[in-house]
Protein backbone atom coordinates (compact mmCIF):
# COMPACT_ATOMS: atom_id res chain seq x y z
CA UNK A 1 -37.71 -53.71 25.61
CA UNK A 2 -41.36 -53.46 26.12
CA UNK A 3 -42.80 -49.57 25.67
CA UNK A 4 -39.02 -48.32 25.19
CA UNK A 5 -38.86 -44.65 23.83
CA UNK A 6 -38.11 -44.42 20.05
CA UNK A 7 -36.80 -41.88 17.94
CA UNK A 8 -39.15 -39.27 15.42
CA UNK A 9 -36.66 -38.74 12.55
CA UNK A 10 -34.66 -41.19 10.85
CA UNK A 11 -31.61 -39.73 11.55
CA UNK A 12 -32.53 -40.00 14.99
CA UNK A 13 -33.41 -43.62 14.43
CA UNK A 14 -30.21 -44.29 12.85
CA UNK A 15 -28.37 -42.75 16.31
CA UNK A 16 -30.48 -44.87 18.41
CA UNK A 17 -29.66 -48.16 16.68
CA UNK A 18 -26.21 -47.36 16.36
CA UNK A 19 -26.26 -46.12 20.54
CA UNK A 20 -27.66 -49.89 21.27
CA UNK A 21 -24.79 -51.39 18.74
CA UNK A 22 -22.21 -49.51 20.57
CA UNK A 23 -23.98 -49.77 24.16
CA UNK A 24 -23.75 -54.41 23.33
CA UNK A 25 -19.55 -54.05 22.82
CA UNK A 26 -18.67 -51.15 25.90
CA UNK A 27 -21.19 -53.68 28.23
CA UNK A 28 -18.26 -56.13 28.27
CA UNK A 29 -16.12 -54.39 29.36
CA UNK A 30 -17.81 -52.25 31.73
CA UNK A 31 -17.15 -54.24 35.07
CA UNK A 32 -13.55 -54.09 34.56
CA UNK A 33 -13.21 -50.85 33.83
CA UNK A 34 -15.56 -50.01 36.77
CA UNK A 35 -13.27 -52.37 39.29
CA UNK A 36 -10.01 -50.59 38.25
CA UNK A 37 -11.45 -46.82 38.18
CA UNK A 38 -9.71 -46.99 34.40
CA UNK A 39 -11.06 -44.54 32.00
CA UNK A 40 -12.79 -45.96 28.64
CA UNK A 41 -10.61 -45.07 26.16
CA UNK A 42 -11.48 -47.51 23.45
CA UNK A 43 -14.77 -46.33 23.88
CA UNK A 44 -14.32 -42.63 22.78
CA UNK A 45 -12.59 -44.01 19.62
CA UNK A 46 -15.24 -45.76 19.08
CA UNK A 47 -17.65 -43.12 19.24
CA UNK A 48 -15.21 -41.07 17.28
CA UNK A 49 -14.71 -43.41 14.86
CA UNK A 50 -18.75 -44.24 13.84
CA UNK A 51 -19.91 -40.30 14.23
CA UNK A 52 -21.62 -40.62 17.00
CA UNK A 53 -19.90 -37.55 18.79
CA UNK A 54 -21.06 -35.76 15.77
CA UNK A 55 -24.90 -36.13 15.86
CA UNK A 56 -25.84 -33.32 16.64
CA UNK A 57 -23.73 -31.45 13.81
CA UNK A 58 -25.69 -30.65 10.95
CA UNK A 59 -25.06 -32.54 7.38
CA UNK A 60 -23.78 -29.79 5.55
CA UNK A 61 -21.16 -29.37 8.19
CA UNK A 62 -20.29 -33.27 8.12
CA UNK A 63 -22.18 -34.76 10.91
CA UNK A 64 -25.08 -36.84 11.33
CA UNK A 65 -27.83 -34.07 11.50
CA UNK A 66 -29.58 -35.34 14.07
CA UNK A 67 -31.73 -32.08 14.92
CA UNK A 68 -33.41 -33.23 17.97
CA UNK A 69 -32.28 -32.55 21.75
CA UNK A 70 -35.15 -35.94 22.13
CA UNK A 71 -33.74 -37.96 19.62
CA UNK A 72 -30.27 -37.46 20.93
CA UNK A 73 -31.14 -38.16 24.69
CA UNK A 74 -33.07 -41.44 23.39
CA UNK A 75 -29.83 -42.72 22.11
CA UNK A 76 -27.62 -41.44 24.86
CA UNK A 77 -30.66 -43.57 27.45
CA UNK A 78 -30.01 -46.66 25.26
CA UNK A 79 -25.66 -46.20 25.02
CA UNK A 80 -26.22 -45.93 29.03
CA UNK A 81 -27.61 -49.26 28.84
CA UNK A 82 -24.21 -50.37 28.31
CA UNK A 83 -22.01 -48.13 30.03
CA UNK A 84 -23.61 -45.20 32.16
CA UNK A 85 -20.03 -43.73 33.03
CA UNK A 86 -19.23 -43.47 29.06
CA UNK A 87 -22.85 -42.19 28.51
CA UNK A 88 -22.05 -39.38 31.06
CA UNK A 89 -18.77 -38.09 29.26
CA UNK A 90 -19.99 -38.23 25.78
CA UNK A 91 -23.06 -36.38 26.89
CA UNK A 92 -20.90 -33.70 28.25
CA UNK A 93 -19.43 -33.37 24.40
CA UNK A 94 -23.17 -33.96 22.70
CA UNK A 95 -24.25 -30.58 25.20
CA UNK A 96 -21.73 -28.26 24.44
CA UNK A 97 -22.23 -29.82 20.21
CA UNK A 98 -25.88 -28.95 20.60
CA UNK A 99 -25.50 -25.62 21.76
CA UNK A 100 -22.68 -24.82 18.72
CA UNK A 101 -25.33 -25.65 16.67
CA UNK A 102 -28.18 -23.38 17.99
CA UNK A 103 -25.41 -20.75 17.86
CA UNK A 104 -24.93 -21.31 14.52
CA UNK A 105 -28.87 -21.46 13.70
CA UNK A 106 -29.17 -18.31 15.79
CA UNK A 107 -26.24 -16.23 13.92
CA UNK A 108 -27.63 -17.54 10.44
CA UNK A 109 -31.21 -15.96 11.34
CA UNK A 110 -29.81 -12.61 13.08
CA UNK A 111 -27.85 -12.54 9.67
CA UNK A 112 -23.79 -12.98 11.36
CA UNK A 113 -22.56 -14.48 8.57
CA UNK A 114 -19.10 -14.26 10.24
CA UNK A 115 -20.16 -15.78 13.52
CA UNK A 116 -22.32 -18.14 11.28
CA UNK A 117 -18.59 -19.13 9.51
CA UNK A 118 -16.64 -19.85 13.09
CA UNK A 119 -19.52 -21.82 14.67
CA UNK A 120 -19.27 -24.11 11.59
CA UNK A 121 -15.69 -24.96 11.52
CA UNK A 122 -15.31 -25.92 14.78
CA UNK A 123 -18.43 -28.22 13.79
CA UNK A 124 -16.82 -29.07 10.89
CA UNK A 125 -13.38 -30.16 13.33
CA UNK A 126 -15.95 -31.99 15.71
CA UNK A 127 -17.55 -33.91 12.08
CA UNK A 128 -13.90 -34.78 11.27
CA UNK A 129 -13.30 -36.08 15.08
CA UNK A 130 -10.71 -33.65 15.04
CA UNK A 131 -12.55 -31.47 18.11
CA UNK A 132 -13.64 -33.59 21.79
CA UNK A 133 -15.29 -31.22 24.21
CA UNK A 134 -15.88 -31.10 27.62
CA UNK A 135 -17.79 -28.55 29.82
CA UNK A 136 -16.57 -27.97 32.82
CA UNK A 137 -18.73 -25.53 34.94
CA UNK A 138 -18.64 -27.00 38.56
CA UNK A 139 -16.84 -25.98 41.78
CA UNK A 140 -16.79 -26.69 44.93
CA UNK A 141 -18.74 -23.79 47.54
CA UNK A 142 -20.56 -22.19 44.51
CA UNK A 143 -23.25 -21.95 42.30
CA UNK A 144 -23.26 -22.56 38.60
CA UNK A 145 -23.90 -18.43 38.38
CA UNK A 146 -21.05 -17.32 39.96
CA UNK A 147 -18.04 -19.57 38.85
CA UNK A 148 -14.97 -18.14 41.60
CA UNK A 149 -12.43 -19.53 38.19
CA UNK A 150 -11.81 -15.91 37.21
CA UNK A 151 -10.40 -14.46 34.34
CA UNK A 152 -8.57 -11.40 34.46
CA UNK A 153 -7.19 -8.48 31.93
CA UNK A 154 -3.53 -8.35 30.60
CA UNK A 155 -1.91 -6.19 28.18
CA UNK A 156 -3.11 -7.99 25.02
CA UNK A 157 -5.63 -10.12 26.14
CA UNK A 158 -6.60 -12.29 29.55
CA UNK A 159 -5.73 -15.25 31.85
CA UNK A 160 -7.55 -17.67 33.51
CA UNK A 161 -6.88 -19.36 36.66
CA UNK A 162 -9.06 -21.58 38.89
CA UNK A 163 -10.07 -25.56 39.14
CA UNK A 164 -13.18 -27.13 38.13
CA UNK A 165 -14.48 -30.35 39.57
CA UNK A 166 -16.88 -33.45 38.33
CA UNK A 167 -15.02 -32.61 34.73
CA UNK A 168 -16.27 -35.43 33.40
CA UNK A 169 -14.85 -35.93 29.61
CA UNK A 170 -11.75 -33.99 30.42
CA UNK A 171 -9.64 -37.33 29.65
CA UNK A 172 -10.52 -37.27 26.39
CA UNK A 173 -11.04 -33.70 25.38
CA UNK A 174 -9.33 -31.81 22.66
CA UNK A 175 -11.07 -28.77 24.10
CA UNK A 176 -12.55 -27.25 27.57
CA UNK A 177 -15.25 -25.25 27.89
CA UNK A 178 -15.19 -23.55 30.50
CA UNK A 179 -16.96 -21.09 32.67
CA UNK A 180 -14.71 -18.01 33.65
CA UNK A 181 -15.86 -14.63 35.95
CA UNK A 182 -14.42 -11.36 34.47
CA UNK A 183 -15.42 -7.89 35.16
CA UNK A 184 -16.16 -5.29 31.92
CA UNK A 185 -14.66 -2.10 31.03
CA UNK A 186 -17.70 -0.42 33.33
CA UNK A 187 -17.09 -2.17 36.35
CA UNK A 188 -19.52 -4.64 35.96
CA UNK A 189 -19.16 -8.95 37.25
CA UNK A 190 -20.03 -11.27 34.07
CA UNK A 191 -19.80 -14.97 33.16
CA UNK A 192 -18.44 -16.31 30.43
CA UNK A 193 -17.50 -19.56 28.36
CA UNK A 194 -14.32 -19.87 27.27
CA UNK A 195 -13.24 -22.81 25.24
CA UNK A 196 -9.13 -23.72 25.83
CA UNK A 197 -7.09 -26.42 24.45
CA UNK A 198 -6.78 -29.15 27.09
CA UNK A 199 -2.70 -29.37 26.04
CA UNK A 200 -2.54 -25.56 26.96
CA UNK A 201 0.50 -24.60 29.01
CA UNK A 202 -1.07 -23.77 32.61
CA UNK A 203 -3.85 -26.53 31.91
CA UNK A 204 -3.43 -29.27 35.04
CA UNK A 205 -5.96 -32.76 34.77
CA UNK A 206 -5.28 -33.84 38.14
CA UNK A 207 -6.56 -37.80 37.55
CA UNK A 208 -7.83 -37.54 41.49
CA UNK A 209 -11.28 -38.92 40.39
CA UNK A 210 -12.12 -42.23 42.88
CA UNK A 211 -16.12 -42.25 43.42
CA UNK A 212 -18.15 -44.84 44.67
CA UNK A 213 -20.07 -44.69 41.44
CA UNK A 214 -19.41 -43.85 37.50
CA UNK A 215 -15.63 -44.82 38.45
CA UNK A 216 -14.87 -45.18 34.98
CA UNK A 217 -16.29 -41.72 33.59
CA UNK A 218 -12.90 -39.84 34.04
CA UNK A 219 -14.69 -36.59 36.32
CA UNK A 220 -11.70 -35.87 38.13
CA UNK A 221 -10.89 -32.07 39.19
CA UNK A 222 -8.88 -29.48 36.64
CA UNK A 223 -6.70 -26.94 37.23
CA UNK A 224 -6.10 -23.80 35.36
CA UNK A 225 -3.02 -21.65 35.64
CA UNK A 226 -2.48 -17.97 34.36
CA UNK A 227 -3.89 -19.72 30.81
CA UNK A 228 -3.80 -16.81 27.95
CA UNK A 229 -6.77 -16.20 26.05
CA UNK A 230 -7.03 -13.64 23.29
CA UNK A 231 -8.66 -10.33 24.06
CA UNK A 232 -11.78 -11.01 21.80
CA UNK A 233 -12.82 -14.21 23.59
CA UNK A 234 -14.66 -12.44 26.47
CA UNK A 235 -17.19 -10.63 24.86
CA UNK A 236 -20.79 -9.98 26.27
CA UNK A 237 -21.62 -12.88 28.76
CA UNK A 238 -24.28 -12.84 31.10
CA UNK A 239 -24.67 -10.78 34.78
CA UNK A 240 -23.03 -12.69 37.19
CA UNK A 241 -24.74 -14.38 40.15
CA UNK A 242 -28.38 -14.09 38.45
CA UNK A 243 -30.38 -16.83 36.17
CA UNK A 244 -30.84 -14.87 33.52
CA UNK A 245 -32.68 -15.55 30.21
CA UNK A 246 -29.12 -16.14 28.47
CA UNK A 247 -27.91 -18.41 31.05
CA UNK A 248 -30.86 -20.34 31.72
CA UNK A 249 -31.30 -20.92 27.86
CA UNK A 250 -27.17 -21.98 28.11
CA UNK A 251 -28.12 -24.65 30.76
CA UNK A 252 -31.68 -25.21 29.53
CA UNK A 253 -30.91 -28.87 27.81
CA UNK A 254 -28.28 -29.83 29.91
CA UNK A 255 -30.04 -30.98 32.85
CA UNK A 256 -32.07 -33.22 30.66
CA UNK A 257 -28.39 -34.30 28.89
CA UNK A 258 -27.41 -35.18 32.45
CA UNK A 259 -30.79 -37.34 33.23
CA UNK A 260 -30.86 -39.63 30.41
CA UNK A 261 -28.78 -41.84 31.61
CA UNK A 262 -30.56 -42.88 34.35
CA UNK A 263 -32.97 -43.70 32.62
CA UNK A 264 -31.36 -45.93 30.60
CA UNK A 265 -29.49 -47.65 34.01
CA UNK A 266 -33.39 -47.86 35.33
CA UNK A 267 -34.11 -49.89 32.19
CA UNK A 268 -31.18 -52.05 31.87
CA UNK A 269 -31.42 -52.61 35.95
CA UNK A 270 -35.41 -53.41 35.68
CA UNK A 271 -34.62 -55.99 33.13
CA UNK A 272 -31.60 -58.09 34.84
CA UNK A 273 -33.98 -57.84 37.73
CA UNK A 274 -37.04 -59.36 36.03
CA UNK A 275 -34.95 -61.75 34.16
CA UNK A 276 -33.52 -63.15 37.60
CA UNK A 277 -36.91 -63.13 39.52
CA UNK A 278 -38.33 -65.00 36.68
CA UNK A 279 -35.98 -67.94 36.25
CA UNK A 280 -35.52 -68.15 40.29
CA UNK A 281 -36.99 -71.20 42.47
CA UNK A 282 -37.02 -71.25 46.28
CA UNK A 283 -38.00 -73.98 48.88
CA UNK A 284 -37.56 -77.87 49.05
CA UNK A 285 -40.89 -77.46 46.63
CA UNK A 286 -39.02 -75.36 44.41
CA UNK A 287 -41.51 -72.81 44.18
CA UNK A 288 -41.10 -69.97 41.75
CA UNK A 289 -39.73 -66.56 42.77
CA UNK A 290 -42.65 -65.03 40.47
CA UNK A 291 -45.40 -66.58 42.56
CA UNK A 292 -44.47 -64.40 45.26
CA UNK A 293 -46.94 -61.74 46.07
CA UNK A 294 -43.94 -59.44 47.14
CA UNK A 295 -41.83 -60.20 44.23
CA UNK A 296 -44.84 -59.28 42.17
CA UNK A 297 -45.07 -56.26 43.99
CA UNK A 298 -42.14 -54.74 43.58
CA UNK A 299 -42.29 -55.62 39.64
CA UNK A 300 -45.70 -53.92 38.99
CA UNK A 301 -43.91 -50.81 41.02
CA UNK A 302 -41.12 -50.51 38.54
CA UNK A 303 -43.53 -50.68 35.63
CA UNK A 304 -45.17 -48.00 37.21
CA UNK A 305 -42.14 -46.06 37.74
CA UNK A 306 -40.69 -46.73 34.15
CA UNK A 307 -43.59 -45.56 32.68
CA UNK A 308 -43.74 -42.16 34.55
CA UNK A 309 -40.02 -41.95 33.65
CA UNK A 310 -40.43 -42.30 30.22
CA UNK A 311 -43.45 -40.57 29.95
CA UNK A 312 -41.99 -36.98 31.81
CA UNK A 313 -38.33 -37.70 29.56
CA UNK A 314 -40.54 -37.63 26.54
CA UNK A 315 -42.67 -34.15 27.45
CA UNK A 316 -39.89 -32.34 28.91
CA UNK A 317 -37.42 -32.76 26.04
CA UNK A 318 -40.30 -32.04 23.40
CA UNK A 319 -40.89 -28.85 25.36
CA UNK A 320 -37.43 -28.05 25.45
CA UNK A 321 -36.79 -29.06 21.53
CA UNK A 322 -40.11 -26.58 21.47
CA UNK A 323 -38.55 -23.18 22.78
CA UNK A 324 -35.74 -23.14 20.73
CA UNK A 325 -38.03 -24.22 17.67
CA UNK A 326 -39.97 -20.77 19.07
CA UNK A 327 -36.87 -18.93 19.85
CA UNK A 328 -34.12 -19.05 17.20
CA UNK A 329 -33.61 -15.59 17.02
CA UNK A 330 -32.91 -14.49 20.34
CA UNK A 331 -34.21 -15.91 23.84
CA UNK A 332 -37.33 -14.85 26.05
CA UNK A 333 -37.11 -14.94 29.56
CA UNK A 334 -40.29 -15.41 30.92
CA UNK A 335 -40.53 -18.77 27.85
CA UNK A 336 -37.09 -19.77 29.04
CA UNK A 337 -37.82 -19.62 32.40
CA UNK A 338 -40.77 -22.08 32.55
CA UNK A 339 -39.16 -24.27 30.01
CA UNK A 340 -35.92 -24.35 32.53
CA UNK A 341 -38.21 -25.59 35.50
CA UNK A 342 -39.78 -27.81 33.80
CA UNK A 343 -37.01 -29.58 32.62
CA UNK A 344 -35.43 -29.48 35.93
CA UNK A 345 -39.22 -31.13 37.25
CA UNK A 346 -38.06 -33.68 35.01
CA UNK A 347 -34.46 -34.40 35.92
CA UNK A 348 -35.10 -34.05 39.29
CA UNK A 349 -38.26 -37.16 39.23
CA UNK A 350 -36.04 -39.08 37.17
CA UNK A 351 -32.96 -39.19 38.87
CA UNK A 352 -34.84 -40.11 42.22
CA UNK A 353 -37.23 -42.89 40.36
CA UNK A 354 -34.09 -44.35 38.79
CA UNK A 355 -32.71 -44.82 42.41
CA UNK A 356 -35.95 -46.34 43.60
CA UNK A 357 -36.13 -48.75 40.75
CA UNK A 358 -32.56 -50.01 40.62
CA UNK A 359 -33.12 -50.36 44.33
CA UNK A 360 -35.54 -52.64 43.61
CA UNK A 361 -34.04 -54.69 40.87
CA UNK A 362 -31.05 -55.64 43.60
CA UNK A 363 -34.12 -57.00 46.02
CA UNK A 364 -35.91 -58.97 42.80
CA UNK A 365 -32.31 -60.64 42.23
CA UNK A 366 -32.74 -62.31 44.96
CA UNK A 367 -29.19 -60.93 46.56
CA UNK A 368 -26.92 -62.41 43.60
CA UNK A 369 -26.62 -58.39 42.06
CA UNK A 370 -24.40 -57.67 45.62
CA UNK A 371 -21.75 -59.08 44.62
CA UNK A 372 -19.59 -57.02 43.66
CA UNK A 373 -18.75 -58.42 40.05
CA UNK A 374 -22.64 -58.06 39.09
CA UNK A 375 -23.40 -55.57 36.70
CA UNK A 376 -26.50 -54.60 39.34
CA UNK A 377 -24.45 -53.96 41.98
CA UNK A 378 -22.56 -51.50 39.33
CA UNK A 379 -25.47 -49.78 38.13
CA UNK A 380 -26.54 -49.51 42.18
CA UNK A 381 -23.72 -46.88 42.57
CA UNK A 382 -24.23 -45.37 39.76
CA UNK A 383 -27.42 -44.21 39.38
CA UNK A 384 -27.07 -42.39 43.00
CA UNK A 385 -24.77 -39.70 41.07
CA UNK A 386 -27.47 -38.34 39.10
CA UNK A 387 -29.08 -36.47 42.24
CA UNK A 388 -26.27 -34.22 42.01
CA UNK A 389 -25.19 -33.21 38.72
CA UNK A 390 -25.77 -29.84 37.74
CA UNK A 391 -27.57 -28.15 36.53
CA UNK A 392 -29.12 -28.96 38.89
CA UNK A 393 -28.17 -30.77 41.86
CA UNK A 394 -31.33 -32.27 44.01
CA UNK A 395 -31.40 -29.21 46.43
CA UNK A 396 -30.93 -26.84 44.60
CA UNK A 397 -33.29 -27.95 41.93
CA UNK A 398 -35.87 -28.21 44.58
CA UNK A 399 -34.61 -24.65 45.73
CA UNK A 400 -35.12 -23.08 42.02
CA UNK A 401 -38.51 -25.17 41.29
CA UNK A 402 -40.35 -23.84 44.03
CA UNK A 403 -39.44 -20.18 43.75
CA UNK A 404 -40.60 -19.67 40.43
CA UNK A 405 -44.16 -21.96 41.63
CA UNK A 406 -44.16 -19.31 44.46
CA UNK A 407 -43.81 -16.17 41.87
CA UNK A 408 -40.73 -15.39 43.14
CA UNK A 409 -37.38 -14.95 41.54
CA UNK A 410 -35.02 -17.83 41.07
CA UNK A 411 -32.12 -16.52 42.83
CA UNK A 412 -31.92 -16.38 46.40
CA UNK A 413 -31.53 -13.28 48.27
């Protein structure tokens, strides 16, 4: 594909070639899986099976060592070529894999050799395929601050009860991540991350997903149940109900994780749409579809559209791979918090351009990508969920963006 992002390293390039091998195979089988609302299965293994849910892990714990947040997100644009619903889940993984491994750079420069030596065995268990995770943050009435899932102090230790929604990767996770309110021995509200075993006792997938779009990316609602947790897994956190410079570094790369694939369904949806315009005739003269001055038009406007896309995807993830370079040690609010908007500048154009520019493919296929069996009228739904995925969703993106332009602080009063 013409101008197509590429990768900087080579193990980056190796990801990226391997993302389009895998993106060819789950293509075929997309539709169906799409028409029956069926989760991918044979996809995950097959991500298992080649490494790719262990790119982000470095080499010496067994993984791929792709070191990148860019290089990663060019691959996972080029799997969602394929299969934007399967893109979606193993990006939940890839985010919560990239984020074990700045904890583990982090504890190796602060000098926590222990915490250094837990980080990279559960690495290690992701590098063997032994470990799927899936983060599950959202629910329904709140904010991503201020999860109402709550855990809550026993004798030895805690329990957590609640339900998340849009827990996308939950069918196939060994592991949950998720995000739990608590209150500390001086009174005080905090969020947390607590990862569980998805076969826990009290641990409820409720398989109640049935979306218009991304029907085959599993993101039904989860329910937790008085789930024990040992006393040492709530420890520090972040003050609830503010975006904080811990939090805001937490969620920094997701929102970029969450945006690739549109871009990918913008490229895979430009191209069946050129392809079709190109090879169609119309009239008793049979006069090509490309002489059209309208069909023209809307061509040169998803150029134009493509190339913004790409060209924000490429700054915003190099500015995000940039703070952490500049921040191992420990995070920096005031760094952290213009790296966070930008990156949500950038998810928020992209998600919106991809919309505009499958839009437009469907009109350049001259009404054959309606049908329902046409991979167009597939990627059509899906790209409309990326407008609201945290972190973050369109309006409150738009909320967050202009505060901090205004000087203000990022949380509403």
């Amino acid at each position: 594909m013409e101008h197509e992002l590429q990768a900087d390293t080579e193990a980056g390039r190796r990801l990226v070639a391997l993302a389009e091998s895998l993106a060819a195979d789950f293509a075929t089988r997309a539709g169906e899986h799409d028409r029956e609302g069926s989760f991918p299965a044979e996809n995950i293994d097959a991500l298992r099976a080649t490494g790719y849910l262990a790119a982000p892990v470095p080499r010496g714990c067994g993984g791929m060592g792709v070191e990148t947040i860019r290089d990663v997100l060019v691959a996972s644009s080029r799997l969602a070529r394929g299969d934007g619903s399967t893109t979606i889940g193993v990006n939940m993984h890839l985010n919560v894999t990239m984020g074990l491994r700045r904890s583990y750079e982090r504890a190796m420069a602060n000098g926590d050799g222990a915490r250094a030596a837990g980080i990279a065995a559960t690495l290690q268990g992701i590098a063997r395929g032994e470990i799927v995770l899936a983060s599950l943050s959202t629910e329904p009435g709140r904010e991503l601050t201020e999860p109402a899932t709550r855990a809550t102090r026993t004798g030895d230790g805690w329990t957590i009860s609640g339900k998340k929604t849009f827990a996308t990767m939950s069918e196939a996770a060994t592991h949950l991540v998720v995000s739990v309110s608590w209150e500390d021995d001086d009174g005080h509200e905090r969020v947390s991350f607590v990862q569980v075993p998805a076969g826990a006792p009290g641990v409820t997938l409720n398989h109640d997903w049935d979306a218009m779009g991304m029907r085959a990316s599993g993101s039904g609602s989860v329910s937790f149940e008085d789930i024990a947790v040992g006393d040492g897994r709530l420890v520090g956190g972040f003050p609830m109900g503010t975006w904080n410079a811990g939090l805001m570094e937490r969620f920094l790369s997701a929102g970029l994780v969450h945006a690739s694939p549109y871009l990918g369904i913008a490229e895979a949806a430009a191209g069946q749409g050129l392809a079709m315009a190109a090879k169609a005739k119309k009239g008793r003269n049979g006069r090509p579809m490309a002489e059209r001055p309208m069909i023209q038009l809307l061509a040169a406007e998803n150029a134009v559209d493509l190339a913004a896309m790409r060209g924000i995807f490429d700054r915003a993830t190099r500015l995000v791979d940039q703070y952490f370079a500049d921040h191992i040690a420990c995070a920096d609010y005031d760094d952290v918090l213009i790296a966070f908007k930008e990156a949500q500048c950038a998810k928020t154009f992209l998600n919106a351009a991809a919309i505009r520019v499958v839009d437009r493919s469907l009109t350049l296929s001259g009404g054959a990508g309606y049908m329902s069996r046409h991979p167009l009228s597939r990627l059509y739904r899906d790209v409309r969920a990326g407008a609201f995925m945290h972190p973050l969703a369109a309006n409150s993106a738009h909320e967050f963006i202009g505060r901090v332009e205004l000087g203000l602080e990022p949380d509403a009063a």
